[in-house]
Protein backbone atom coordinates (compact mmCIF):
# COMPACT_ATOMS: atom_id res chain seq x y z
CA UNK A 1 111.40 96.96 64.18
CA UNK A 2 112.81 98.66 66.98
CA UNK A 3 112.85 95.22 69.21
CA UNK A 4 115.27 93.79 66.35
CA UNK A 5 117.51 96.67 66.19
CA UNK A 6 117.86 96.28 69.93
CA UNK A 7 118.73 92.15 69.74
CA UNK A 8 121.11 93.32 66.45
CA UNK A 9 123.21 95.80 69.28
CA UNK A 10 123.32 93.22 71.76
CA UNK A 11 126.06 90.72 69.77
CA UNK A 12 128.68 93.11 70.06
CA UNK A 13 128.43 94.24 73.23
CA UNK A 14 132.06 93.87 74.71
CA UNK A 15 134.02 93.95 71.11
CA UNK A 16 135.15 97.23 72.09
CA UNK A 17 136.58 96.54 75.41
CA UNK A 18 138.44 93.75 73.51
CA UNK A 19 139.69 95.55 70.74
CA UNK A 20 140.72 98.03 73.73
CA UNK A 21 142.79 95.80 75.37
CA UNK A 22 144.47 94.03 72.54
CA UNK A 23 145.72 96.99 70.78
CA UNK A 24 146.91 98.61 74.46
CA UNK A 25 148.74 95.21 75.12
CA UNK A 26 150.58 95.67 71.15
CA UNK A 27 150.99 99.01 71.55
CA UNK A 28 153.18 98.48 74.86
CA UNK A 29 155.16 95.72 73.24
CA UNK A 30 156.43 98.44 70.13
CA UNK A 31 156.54 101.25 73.27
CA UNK A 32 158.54 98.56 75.15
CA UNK A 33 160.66 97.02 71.85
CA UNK A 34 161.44 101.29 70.97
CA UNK A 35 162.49 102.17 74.15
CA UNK A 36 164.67 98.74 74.42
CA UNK A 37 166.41 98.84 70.79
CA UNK A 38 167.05 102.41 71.42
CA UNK A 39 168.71 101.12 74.63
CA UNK A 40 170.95 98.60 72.83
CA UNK A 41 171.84 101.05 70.03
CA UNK A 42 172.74 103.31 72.35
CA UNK A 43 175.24 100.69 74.68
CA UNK A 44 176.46 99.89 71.15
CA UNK A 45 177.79 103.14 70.61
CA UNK A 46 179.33 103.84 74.18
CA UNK A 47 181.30 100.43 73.83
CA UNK A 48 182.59 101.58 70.47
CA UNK A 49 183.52 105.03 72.17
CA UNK A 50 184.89 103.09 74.84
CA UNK A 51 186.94 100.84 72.10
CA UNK A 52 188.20 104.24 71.00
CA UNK A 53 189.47 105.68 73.87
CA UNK A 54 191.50 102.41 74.74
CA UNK A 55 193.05 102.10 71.36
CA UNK A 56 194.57 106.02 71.34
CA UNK A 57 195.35 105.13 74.99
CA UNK A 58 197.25 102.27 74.26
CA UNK A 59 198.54 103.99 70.67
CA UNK A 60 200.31 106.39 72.83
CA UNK A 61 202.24 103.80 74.15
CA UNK A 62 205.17 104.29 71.76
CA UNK A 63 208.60 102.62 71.88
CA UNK A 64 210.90 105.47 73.36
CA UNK A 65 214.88 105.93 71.77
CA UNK A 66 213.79 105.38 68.02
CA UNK A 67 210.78 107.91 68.50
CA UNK A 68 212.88 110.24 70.25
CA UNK A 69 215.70 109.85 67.63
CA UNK A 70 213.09 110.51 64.91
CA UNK A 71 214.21 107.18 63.11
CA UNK A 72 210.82 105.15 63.56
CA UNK A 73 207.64 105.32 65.31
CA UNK A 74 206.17 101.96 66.87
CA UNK A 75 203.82 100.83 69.24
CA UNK A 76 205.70 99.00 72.77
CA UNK A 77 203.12 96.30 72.18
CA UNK A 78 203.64 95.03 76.20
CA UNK A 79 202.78 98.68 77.39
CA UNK A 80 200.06 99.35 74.84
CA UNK A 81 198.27 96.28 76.00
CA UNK A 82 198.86 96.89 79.53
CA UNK A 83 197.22 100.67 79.05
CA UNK A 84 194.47 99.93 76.55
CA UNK A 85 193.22 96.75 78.98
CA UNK A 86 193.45 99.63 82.02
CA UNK A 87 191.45 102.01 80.62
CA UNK A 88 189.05 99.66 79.82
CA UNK A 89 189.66 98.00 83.34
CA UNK A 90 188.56 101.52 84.68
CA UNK A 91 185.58 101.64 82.47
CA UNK A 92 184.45 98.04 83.94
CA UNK A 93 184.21 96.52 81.00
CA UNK A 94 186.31 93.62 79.77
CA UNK A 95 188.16 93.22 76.29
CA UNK A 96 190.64 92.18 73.71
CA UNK A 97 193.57 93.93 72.44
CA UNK A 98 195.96 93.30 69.26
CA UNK A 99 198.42 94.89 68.01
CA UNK A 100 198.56 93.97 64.34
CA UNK A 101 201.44 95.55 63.03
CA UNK A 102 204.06 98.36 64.54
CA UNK A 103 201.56 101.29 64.08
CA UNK A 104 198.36 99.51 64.34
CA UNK A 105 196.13 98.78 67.53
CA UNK A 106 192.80 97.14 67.54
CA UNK A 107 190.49 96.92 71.03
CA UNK A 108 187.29 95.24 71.29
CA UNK A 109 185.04 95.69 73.94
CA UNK A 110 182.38 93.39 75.15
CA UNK A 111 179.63 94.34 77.31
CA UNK A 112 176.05 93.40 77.63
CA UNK A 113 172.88 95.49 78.06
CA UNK A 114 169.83 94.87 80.21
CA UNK A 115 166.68 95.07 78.83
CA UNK A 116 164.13 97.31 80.58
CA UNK A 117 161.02 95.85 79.36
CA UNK A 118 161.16 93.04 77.47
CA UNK A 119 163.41 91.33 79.78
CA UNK A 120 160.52 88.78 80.21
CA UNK A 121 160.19 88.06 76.35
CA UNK A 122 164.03 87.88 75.41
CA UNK A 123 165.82 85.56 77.87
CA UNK A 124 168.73 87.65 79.98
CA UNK A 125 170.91 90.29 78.42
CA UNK A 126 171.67 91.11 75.01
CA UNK A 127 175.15 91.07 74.00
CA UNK A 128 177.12 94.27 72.58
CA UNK A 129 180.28 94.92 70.72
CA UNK A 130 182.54 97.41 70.25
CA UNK A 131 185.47 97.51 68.34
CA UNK A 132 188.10 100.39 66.82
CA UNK A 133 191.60 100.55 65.62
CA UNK A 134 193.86 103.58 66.10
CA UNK A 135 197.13 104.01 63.97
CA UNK A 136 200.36 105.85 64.78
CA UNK A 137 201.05 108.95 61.74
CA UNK A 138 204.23 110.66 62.06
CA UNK A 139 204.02 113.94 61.42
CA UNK A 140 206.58 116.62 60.81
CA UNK A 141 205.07 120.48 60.53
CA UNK A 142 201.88 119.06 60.38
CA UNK A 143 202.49 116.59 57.57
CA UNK A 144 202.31 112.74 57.70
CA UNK A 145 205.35 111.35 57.17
């Protein structure tokens, strides 16, 4: 009896080792696919920060006399483009700019991120986007006019 337990023991010998390795291997792909996602979200968000900043810089790029008069406030599209594509120039990043209407500017920011380590599954960098708008308010004593 004990001679057939013995032979019984002997067929699995090794199913350990690769039950070992195949869960190690899948459980560095979700470590690696966590830590990469993560990475993505989080150049996601610092190109829509980055979209931010450009729009209020180029939304303080207002057209001068009527402004100063107090008879209309509107964006100097030339100079609003010119500053939000700066900032971003600064940044190192590239992007769009529109002004849609007089009060109303809208960046978006491309960038890419690098993945860290599943660079060999997905082919080259994934692509990110960032976009915001910023819009002029008049105010007078703290009231939008």
């Amino acid at each position: 009896m004990t001679h057939l337990d013995l032979r019984k023991g002997r067929g699995e010998r090794g199913s350990v080792s690769i039950w070992l390795v195949t869960s190690s291997l899948a459980m560095i792909l979700l470590v690696g696919l966590a830590v990469d996602l993560g990475g993505q979200v989080h150049a996601q968000q610092r190109a829509h920060d980055l979209a931010a900043q450009a729009a209020r810089a180029g939304g303080q790029e207002v057209q001068g006399p009527p402004a100063i008069e107090g008879s209309s406030l509107a964006i100097d599209v030339a100079a609003a483009r010119a500053a939000a594509l700066r900032y971003l120039e600064t940044a190192g990043l590239t992007g769009t700019v529109e002004v849609s209407s007089a009060d109303t500017i809208t960046v978006t920011v491309h960038d890419r991120y690098e993945p860290r380590f599943l660079g060999a599954v997905v082919a080259g960098d994934l692509p990110v986007t960032g976009r915001a708008t910023a819009h002029l308010v008049r105010t007078l004593g703290g009231d939008p006019r």
